[in-house]
PDB file of N, CA and C in Angstrom:
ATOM      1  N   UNK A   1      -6.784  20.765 -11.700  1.00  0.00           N
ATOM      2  CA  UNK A   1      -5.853  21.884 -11.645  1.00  0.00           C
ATOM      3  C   UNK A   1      -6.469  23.022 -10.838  1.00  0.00           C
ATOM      4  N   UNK A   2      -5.585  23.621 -10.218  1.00  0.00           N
ATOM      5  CA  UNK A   2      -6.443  25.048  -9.325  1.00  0.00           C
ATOM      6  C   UNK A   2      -6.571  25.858  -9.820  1.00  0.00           C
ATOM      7  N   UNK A   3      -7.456  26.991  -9.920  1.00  0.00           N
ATOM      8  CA  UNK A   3      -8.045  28.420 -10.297  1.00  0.00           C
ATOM      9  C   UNK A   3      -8.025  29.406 -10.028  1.00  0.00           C
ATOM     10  N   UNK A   4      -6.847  29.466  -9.112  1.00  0.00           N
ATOM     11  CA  UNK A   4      -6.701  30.639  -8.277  1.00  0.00           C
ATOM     12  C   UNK A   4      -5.062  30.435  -7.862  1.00  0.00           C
ATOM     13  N   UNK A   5      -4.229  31.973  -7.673  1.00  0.00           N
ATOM     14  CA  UNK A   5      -3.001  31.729  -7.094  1.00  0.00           C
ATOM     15  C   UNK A   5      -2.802  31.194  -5.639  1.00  0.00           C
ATOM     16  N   UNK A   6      -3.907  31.267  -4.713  1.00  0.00           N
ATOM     17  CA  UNK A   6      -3.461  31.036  -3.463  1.00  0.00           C
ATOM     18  C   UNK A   6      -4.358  28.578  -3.591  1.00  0.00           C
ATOM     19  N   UNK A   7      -4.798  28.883  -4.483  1.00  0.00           N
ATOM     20  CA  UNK A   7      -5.220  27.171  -4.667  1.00  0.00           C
ATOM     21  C   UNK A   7      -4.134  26.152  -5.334  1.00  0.00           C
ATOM     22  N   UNK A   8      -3.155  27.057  -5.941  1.00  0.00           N
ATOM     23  CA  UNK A   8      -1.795  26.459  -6.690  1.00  0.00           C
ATOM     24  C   UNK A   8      -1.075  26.431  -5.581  1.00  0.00           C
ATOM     25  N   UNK A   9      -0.881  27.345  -4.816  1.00  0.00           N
ATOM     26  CA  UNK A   9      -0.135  27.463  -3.780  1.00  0.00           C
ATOM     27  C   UNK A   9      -0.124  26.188  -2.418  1.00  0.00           C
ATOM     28  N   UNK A  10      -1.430  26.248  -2.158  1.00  0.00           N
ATOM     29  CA  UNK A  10      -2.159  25.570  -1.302  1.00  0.00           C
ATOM     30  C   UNK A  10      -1.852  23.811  -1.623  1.00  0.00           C
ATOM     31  N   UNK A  11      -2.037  23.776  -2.893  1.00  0.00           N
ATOM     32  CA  UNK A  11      -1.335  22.387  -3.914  1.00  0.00           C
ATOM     33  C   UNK A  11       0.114  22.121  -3.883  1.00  0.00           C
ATOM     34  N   UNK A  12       1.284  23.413  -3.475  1.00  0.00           N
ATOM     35  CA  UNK A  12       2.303  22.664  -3.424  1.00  0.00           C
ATOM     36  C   UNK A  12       2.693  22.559  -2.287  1.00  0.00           C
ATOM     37  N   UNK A  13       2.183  23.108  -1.364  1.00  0.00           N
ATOM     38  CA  UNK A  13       2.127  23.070   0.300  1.00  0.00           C
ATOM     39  C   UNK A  13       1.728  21.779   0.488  1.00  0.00           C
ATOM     40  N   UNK A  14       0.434  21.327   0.262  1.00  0.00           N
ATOM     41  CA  UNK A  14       0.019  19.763   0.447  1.00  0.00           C
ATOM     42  C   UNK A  14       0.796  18.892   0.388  1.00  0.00           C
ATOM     43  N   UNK A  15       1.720  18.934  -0.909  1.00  0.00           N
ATOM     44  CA  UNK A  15       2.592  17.989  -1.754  1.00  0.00           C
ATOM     45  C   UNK A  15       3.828  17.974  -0.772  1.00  0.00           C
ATOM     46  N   UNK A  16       3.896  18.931  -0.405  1.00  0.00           N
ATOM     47  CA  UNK A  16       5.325  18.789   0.246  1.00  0.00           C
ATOM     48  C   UNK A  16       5.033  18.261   1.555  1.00  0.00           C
ATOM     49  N   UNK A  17       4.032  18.661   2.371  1.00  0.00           N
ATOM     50  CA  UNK A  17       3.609  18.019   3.794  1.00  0.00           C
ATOM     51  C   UNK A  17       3.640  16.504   3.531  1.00  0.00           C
ATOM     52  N   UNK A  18       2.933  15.625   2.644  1.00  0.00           N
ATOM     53  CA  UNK A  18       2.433  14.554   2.310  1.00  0.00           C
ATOM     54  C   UNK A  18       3.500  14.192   2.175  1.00  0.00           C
ATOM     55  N   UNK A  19       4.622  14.541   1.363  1.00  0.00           N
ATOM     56  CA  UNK A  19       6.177  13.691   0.972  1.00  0.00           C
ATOM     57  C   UNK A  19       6.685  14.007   2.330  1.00  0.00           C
ATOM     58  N   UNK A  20       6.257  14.950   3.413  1.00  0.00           N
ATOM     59  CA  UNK A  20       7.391  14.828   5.185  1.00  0.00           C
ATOM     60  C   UNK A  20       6.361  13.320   5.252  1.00  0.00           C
ATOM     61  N   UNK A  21       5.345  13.661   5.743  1.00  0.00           N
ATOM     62  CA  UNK A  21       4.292  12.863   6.261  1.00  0.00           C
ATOM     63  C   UNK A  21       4.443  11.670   6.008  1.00  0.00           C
ATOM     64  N   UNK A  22       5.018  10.972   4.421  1.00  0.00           N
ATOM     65  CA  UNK A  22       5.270   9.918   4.311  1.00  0.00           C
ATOM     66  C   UNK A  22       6.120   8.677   4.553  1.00  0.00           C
ATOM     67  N   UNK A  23       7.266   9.568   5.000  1.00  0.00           N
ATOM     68  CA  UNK A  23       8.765   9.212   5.562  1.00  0.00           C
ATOM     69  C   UNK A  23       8.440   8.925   6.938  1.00  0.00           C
ATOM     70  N   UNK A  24       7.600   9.419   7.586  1.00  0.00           N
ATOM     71  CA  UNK A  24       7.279   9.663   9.266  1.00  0.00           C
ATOM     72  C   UNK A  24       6.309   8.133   9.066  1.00  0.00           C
ATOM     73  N   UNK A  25       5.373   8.269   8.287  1.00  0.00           N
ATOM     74  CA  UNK A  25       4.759   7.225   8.792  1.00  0.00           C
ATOM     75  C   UNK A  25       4.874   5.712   8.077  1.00  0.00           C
ATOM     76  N   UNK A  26       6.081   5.973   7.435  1.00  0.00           N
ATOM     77  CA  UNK A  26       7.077   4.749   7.160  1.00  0.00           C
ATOM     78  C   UNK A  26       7.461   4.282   7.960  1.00  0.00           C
ATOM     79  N   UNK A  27       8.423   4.986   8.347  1.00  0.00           N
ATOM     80  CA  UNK A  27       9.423   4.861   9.529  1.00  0.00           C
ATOM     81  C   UNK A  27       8.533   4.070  10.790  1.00  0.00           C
ATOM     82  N   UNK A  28       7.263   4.464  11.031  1.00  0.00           N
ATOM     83  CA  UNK A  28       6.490   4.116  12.128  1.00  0.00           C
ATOM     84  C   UNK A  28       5.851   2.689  11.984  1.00  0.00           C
ATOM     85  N   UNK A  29       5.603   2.376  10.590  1.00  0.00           N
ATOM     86  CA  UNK A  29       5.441   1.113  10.362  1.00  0.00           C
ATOM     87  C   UNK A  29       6.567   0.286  10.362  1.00  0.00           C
ATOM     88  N   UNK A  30       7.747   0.753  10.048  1.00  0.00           N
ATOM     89  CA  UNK A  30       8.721  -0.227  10.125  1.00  0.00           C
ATOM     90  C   UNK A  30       8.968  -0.595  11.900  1.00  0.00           C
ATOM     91  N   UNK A  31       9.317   0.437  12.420  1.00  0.00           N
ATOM     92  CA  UNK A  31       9.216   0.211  13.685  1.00  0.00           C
ATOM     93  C   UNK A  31       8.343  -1.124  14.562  1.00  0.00           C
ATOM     94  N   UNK A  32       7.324  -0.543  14.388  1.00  0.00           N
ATOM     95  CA  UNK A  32       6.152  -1.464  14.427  1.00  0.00           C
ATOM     96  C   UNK A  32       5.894  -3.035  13.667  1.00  0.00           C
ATOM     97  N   UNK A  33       6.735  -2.860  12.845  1.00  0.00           N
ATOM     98  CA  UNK A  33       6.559  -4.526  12.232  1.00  0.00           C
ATOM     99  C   UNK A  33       8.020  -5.220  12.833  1.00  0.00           C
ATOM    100  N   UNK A  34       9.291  -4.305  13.098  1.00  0.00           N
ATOM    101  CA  UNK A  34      10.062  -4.829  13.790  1.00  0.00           C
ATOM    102  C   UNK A  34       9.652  -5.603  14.909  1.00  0.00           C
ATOM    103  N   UNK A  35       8.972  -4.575  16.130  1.00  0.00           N
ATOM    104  CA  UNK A  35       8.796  -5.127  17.118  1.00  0.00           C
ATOM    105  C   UNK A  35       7.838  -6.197  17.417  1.00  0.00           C
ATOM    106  N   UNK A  36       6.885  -6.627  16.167  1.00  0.00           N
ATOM    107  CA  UNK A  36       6.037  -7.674  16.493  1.00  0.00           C
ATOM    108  C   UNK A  36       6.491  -8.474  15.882  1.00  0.00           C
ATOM    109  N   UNK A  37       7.663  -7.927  14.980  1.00  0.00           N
ATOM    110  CA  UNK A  37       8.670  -9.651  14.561  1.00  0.00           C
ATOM    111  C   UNK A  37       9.366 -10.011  15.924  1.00  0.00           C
ATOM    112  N   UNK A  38      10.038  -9.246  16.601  1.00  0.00           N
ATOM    113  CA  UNK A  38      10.708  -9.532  18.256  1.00  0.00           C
ATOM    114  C   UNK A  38       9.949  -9.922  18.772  1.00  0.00           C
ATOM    115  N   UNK A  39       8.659  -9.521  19.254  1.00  0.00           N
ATOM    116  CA  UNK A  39       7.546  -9.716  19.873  1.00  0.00           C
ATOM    117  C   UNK A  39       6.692 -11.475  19.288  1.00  0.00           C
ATOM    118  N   UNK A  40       7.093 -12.029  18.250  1.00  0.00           N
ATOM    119  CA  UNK A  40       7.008 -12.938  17.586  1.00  0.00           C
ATOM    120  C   UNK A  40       7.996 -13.902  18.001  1.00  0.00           C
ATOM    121  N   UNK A  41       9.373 -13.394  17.451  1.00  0.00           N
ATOM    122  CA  UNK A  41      10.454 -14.538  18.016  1.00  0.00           C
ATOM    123  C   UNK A  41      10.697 -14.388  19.645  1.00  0.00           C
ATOM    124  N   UNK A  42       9.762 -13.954  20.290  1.00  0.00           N
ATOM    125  CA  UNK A  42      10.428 -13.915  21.973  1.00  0.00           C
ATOM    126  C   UNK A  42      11.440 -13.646  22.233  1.00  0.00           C
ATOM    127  N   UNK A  43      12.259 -12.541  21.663  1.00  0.00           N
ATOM    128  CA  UNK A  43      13.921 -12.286  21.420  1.00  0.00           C
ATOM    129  C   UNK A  43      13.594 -11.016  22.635  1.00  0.00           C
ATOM    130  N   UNK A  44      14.683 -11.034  23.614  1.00  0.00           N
ATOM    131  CA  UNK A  44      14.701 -10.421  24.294  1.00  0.00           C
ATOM    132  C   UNK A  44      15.074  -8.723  24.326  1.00  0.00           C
ATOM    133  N   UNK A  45      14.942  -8.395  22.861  1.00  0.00           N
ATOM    134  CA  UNK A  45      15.248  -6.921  22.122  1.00  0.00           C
ATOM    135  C   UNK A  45      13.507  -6.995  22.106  1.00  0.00           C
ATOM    136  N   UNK A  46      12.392  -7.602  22.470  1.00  0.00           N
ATOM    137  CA  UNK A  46      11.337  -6.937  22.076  1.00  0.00           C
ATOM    138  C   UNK A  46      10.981  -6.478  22.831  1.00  0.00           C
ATOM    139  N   UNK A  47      11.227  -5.999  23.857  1.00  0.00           N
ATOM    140  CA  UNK A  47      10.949  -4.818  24.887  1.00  0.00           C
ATOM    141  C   UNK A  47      11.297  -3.616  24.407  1.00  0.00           C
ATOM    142  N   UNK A  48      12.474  -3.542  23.959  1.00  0.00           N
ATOM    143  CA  UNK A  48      13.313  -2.491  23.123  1.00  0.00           C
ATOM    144  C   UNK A  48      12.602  -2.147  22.295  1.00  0.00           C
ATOM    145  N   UNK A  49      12.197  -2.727  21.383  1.00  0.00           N
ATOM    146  CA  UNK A  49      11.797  -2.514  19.718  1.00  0.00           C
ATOM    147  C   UNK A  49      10.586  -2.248  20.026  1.00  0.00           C
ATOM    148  N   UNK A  50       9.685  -2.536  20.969  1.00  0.00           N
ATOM    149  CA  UNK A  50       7.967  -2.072  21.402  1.00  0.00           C
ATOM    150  C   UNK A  50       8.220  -0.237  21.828  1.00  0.00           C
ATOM    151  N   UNK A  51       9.755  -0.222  22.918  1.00  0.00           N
ATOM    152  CA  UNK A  51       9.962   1.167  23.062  1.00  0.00           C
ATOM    153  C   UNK A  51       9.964   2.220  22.434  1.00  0.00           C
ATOM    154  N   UNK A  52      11.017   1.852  21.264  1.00  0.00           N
ATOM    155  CA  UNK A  52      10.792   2.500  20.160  1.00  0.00           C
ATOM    156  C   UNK A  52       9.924   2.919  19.057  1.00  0.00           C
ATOM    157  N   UNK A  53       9.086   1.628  19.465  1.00  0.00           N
ATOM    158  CA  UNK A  53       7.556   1.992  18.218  1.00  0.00           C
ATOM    159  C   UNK A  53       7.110   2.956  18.913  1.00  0.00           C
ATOM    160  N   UNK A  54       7.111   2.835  20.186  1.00  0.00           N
ATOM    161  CA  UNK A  54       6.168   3.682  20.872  1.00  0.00           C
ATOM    162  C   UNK A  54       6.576   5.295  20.520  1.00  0.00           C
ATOM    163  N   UNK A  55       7.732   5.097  20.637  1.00  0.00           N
ATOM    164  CA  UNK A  55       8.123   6.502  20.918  1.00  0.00           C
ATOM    165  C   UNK A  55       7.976   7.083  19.326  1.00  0.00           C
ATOM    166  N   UNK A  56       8.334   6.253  18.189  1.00  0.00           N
ATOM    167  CA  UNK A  56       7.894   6.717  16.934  1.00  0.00           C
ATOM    168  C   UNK A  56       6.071   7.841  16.703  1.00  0.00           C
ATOM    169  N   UNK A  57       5.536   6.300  17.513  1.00  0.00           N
ATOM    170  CA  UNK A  57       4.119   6.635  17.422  1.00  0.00           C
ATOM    171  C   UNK A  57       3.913   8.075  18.054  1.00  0.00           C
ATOM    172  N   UNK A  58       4.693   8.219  19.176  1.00  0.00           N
ATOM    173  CA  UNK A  58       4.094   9.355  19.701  1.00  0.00           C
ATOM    174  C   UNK A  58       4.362  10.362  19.561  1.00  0.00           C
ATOM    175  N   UNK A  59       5.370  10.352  18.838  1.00  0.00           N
ATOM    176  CA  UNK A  59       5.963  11.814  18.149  1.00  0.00           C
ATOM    177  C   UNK A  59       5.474  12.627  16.507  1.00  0.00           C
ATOM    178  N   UNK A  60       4.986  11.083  15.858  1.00  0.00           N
ATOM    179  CA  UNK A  60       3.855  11.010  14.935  1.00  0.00           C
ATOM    180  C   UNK A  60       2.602  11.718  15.445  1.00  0.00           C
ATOM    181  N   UNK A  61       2.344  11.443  16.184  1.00  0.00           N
ATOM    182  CA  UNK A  61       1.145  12.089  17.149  1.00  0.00           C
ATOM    183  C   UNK A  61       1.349  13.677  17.625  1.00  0.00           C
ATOM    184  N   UNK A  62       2.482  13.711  18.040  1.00  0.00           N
ATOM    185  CA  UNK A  62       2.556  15.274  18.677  1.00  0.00           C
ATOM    186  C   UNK A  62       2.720  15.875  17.393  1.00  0.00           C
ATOM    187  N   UNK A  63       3.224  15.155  16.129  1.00  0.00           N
ATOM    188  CA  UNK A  63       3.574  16.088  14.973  1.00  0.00           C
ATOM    189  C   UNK A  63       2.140  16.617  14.015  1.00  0.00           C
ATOM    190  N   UNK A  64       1.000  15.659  14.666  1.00  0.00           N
ATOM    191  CA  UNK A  64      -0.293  15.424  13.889  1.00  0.00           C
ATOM    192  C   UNK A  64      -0.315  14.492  12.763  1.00  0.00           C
ATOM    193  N   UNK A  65       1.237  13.897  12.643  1.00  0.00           N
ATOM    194  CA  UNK A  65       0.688  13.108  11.222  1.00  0.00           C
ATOM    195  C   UNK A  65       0.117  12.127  11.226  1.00  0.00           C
ATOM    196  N   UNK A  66       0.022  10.900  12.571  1.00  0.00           N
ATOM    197  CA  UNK A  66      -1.176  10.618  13.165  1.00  0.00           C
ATOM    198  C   UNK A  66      -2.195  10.857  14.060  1.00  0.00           C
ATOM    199  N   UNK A  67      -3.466  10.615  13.892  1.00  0.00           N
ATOM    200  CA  UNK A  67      -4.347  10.910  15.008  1.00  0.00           C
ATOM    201  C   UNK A  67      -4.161  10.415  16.187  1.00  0.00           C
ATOM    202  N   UNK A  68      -3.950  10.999  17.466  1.00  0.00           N
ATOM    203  CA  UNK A  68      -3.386  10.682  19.140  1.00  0.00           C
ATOM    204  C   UNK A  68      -4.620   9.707  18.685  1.00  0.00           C
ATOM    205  N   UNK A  69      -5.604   9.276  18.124  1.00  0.00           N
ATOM    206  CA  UNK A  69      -6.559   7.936  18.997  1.00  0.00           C
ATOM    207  C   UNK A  69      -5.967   6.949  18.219  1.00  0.00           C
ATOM    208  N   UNK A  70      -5.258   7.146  16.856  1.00  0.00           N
ATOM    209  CA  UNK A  70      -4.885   6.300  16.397  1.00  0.00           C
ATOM    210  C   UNK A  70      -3.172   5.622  16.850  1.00  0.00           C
ATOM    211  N   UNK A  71      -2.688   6.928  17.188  1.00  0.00           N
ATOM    212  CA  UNK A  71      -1.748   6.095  17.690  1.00  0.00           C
ATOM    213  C   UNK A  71      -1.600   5.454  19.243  1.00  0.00           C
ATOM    214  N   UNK A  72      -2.645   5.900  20.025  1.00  0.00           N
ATOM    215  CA  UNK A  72      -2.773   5.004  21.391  1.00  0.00           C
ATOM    216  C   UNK A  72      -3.228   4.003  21.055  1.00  0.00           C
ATOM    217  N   UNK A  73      -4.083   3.384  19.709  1.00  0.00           N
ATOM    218  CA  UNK A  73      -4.610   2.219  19.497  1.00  0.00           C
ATOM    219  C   UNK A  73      -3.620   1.264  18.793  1.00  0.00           C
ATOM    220  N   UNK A  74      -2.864   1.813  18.090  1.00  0.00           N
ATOM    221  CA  UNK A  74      -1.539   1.170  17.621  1.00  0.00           C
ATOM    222  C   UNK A  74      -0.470   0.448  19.122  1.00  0.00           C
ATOM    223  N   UNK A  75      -0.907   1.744  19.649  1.00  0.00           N
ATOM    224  CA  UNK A  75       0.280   1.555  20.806  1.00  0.00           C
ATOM    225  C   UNK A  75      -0.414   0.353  21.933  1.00  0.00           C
ATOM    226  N   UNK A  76      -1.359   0.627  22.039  1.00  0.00           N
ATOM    227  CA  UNK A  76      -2.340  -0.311  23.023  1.00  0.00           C
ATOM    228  C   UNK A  76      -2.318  -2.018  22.668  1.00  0.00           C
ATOM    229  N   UNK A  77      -2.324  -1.891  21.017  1.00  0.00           N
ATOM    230  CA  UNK A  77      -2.554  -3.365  20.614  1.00  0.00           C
ATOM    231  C   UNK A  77      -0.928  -3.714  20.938  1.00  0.00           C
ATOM    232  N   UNK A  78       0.368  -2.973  20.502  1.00  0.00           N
ATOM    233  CA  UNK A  78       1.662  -4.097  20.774  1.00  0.00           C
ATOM    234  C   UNK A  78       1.956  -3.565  22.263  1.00  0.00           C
ATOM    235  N   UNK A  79       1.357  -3.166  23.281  1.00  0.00           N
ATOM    236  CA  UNK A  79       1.924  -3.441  24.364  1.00  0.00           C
ATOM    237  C   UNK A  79       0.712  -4.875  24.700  1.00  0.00           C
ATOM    238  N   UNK A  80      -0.268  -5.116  24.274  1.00  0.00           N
ATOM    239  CA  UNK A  80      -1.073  -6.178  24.787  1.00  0.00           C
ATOM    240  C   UNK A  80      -0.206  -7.437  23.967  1.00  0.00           C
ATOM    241  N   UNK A  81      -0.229  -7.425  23.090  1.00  0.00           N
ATOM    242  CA  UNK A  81       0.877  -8.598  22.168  1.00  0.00           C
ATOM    243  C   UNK A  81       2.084  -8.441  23.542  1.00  0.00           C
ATOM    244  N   UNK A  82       2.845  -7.721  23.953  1.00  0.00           N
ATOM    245  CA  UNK A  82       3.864  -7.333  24.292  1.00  0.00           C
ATOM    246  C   UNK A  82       3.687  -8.658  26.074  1.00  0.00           C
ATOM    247  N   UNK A  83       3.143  -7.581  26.546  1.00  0.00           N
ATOM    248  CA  UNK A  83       2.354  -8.131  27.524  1.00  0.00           C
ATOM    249  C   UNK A  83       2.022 -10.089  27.651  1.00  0.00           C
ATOM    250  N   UNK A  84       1.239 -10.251  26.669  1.00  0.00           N
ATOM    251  CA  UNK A  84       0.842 -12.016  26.031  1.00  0.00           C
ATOM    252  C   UNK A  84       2.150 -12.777  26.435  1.00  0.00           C
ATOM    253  N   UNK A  85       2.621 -11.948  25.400  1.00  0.00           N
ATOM    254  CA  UNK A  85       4.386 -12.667  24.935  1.00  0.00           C
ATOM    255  C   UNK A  85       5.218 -12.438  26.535  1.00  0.00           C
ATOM    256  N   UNK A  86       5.454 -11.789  27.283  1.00  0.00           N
ATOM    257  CA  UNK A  86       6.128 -11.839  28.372  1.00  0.00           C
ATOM    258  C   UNK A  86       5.722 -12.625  29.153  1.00  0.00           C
ATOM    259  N   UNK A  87       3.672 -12.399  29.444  1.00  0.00           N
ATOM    260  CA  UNK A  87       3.013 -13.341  30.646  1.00  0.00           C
ATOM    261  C   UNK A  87       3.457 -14.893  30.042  1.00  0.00           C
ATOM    262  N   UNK A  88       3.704 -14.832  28.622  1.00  0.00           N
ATOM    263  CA  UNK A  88       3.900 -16.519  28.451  1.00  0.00           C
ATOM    264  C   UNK A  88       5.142 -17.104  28.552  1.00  0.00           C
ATOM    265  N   UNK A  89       5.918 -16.325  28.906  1.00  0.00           N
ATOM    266  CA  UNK A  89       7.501 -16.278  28.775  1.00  0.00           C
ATOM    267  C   UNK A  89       7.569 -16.924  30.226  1.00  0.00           C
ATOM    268  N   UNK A  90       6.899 -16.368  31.101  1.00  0.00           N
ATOM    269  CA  UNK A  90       7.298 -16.486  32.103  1.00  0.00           C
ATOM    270  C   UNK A  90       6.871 -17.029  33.179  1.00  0.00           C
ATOM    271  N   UNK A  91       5.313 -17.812  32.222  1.00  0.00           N
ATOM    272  CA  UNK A  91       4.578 -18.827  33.020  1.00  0.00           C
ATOM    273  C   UNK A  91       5.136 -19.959  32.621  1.00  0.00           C
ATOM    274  N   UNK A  92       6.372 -20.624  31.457  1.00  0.00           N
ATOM    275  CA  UNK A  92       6.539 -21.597  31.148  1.00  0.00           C
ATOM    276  C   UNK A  92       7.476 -21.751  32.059  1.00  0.00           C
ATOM    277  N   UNK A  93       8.653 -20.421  32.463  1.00  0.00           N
ATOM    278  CA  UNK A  93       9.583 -21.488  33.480  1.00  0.00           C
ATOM    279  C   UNK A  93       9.544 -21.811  34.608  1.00  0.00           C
TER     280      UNK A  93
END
């Protein structure tokens, strides 16, 4: 419990950032598991659905609720999946 009025304060400020924060980086995982299910079935929406993670990620990022290294590393690994999945798409025909 806090000991001070501005440490109670400080406690419901947290609480409330953490409940935005949590919705944001929901949302960013869902995104993200979409597109490596597309990115999985070779469905031609996974270009789309990589777009959109991205753009999740990076607005997560400008908002701070992830770290910019963490979300270029998020972003780095499904454009390389992304990437795999197209170069193989298109060496088979």
């Amino acid at each position: 419990m806090p000991n001070t009025k501005s440490a109670a304060k400080a406690l419901r400020v947290s609480e409330r950032r953490r409940l935005r924060n949590k919705s944001t980086k929901s949302a960013v995982k869902t995104f993200i598991r979409k597109a490596e299910a597309a990115i999985a079935a070779s469905s031609e929406q996974s270009v789309e659905a990589v777009r959109q993670a991205i753009r999740a990620l990076d607005k997560a990022a400008e908002k701070k609720i992830l770290h910019k290294n963490n979300a270029a590393r998020r972003k780095s690994r499904l454009m390389k999946k992304l990437n795999s999945m197209l170069a193989g798409a298109s060496s088979a025909q």
